[in-house]
N, C-alpha and C. Protein backbone atom coordinates (compact mmCIF):
# COMPACT_ATOMS: atom_id res chain seq x y z
N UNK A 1 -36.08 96.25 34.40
CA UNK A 1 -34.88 97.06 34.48
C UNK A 1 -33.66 96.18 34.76
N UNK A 2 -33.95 95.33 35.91
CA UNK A 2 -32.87 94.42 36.37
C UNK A 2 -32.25 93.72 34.74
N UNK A 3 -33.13 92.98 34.66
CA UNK A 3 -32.84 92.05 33.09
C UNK A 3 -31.94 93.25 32.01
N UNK A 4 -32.23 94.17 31.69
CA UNK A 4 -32.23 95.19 30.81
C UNK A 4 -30.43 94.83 31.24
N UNK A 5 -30.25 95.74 32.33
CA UNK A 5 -28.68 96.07 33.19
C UNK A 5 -28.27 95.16 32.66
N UNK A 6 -28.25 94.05 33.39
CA UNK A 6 -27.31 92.66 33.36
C UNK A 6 -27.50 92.06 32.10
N UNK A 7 -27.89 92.25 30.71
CA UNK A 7 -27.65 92.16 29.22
C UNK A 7 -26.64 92.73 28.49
N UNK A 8 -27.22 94.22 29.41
CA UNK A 8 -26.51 95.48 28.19
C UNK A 8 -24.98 95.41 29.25
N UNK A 9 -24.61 94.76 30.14
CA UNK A 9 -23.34 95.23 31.12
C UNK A 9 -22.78 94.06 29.89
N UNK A 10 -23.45 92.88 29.77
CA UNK A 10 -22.39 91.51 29.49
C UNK A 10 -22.22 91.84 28.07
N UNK A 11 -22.80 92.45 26.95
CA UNK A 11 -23.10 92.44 25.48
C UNK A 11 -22.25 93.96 25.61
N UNK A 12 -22.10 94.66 26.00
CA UNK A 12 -20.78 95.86 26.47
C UNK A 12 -19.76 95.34 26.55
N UNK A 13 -19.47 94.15 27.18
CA UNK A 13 -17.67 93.66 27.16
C UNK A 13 -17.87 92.49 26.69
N UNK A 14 -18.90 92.60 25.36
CA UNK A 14 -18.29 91.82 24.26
C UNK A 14 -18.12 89.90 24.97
N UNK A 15 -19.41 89.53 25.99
CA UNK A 15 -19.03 88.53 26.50
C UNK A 15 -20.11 87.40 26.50
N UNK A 16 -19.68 86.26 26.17
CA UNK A 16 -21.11 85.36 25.86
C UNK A 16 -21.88 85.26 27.10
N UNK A 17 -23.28 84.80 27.34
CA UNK A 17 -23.92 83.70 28.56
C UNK A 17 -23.02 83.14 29.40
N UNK A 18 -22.39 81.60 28.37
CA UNK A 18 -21.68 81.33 28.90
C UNK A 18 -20.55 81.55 29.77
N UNK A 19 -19.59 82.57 29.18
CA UNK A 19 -18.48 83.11 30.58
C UNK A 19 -19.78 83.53 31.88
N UNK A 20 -21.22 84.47 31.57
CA UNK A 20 -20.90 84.76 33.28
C UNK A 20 -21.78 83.30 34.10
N UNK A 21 -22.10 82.51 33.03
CA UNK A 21 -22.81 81.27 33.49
C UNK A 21 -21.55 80.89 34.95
N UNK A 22 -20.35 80.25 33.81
CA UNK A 22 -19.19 79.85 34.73
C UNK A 22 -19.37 80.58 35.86
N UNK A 23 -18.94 82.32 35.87
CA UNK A 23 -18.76 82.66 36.64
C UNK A 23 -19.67 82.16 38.08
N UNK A 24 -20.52 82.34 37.57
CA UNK A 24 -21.74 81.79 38.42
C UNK A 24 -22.00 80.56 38.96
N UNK A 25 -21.42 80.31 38.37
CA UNK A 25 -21.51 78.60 38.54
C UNK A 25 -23.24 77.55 38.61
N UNK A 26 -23.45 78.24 36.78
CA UNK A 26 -24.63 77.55 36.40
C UNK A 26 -24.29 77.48 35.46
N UNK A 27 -25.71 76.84 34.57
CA UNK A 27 -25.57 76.67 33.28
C UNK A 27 -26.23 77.92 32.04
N UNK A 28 -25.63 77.71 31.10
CA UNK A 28 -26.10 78.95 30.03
C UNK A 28 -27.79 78.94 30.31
N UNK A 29 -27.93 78.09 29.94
CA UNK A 29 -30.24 78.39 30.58
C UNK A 29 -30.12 78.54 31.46
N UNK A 30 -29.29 78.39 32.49
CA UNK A 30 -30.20 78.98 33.86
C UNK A 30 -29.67 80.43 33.58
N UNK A 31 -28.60 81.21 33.18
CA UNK A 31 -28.74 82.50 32.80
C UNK A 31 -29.21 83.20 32.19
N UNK A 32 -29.71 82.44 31.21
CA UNK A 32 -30.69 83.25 29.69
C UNK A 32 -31.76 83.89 30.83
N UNK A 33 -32.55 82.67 31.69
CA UNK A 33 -33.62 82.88 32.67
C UNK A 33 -33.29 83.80 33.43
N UNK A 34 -32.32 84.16 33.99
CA UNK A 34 -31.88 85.37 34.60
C UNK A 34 -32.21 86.53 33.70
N UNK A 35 -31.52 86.49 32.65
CA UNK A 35 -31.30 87.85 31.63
C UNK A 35 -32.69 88.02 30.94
N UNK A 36 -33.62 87.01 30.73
CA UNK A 36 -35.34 87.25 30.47
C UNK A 36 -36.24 87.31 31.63
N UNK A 37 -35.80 87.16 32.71
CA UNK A 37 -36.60 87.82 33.82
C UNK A 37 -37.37 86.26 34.86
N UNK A 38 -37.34 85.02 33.51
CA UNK A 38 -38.10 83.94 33.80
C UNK A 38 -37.73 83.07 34.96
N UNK A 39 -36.37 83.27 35.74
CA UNK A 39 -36.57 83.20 36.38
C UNK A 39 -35.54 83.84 37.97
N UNK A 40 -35.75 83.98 39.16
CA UNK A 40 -35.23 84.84 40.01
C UNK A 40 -33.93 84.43 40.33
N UNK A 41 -32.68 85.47 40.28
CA UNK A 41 -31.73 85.77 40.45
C UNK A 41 -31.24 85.43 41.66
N UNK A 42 -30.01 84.34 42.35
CA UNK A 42 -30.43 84.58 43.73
C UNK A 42 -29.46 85.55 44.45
N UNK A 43 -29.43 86.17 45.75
CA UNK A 43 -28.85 87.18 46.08
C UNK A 43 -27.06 86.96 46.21
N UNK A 44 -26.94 85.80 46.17
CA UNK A 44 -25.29 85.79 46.27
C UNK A 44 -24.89 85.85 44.55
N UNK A 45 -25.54 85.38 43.24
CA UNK A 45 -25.46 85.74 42.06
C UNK A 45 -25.13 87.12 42.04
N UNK A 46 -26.63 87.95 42.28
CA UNK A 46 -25.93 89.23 42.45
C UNK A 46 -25.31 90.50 42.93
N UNK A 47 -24.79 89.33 43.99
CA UNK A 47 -23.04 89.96 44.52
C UNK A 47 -22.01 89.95 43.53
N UNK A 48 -22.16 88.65 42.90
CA UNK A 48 -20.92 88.28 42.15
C UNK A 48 -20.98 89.11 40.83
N UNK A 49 -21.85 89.35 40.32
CA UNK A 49 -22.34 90.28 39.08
C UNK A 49 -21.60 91.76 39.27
N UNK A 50 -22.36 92.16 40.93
CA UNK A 50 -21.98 93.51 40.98
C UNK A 50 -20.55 93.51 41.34
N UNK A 51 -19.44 92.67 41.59
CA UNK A 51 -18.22 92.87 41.87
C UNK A 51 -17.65 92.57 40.43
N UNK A 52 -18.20 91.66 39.90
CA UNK A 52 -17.18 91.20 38.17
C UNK A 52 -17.26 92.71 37.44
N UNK A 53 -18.53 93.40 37.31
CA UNK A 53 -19.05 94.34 36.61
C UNK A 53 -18.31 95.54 37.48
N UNK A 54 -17.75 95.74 38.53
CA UNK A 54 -17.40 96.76 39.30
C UNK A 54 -18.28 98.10 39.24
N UNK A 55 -20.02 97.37 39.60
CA UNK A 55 -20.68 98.19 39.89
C UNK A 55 -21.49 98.34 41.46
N UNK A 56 -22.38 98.58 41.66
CA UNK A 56 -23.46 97.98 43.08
C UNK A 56 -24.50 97.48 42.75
N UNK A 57 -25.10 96.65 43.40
CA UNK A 57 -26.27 96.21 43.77
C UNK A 57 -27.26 97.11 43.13
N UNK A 58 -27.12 98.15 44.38
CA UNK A 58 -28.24 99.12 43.37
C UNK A 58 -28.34 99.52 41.92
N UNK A 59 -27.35 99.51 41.21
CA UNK A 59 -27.21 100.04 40.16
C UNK A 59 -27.67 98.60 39.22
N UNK A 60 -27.57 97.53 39.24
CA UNK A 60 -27.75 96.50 38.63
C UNK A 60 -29.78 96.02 39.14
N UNK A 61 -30.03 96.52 40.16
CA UNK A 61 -31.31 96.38 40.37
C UNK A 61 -32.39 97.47 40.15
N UNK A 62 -31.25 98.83 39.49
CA UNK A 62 -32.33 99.92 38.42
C UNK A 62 -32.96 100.74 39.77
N UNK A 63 -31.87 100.94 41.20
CA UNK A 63 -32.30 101.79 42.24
C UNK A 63 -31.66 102.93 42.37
N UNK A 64 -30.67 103.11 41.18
CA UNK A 64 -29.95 103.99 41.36
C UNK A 64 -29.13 104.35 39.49
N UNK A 65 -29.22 105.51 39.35
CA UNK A 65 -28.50 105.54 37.57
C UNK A 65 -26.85 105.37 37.93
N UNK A 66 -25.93 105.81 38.69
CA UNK A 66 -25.27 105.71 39.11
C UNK A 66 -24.32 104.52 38.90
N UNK A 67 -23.93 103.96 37.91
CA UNK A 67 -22.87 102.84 38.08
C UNK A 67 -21.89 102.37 39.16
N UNK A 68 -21.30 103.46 39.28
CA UNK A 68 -20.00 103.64 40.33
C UNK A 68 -20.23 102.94 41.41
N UNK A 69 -19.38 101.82 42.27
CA UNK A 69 -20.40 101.02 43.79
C UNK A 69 -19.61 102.17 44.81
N UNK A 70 -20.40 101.85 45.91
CA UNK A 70 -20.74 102.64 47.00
C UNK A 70 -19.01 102.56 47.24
N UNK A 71 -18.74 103.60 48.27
CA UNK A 71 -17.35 102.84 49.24
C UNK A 71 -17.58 101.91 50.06
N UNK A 72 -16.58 100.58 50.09
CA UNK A 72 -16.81 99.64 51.00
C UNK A 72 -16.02 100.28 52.69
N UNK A 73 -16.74 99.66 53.62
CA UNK A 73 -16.40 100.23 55.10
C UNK A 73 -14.91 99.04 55.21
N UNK A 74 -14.12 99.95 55.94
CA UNK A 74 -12.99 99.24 56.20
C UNK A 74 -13.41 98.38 56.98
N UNK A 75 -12.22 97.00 57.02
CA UNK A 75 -12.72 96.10 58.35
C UNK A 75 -12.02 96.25 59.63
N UNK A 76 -12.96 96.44 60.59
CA UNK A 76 -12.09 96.34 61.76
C UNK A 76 -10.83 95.17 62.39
């Protein structure tokens, strides 16, 4: 499911590997491996996914159909 999301979000705005590689700050194979499952995503990646994509966590990890991200708590 995860893999599925994070394909169909980047191939939706029309965007290569490469841009969210940068974003990420890896290289195009180490994202393909992300987007085929081969290998694990690490959790600050997908922070950065779910804020570029202006979705949540959950929704990019297939825990929720829901796109929309949660409300963030104000900071004290």
């Amino acid at each position: 499911m995860f893999t599925l999301r994070i394909r169909d979000l980047r191939e939706d705005r029309d965007l290569k590997q490469q841009v969210i590689a940068n974003l990420l700050n890896c290289s195009q194979v180490c994202y393909s491996r992300y987007e085929t499952g081969e290998r694990a995503i690490p959790l600050e990646c997908l922070v950065k996914l779910a804020e570029f994509y202006g979705t949540s966590v959950d929704y990019l990890l297939g825990l929720t159909d829901e796109p929309r991200p949660y409300p963030r708590r104000k900071k004290r």
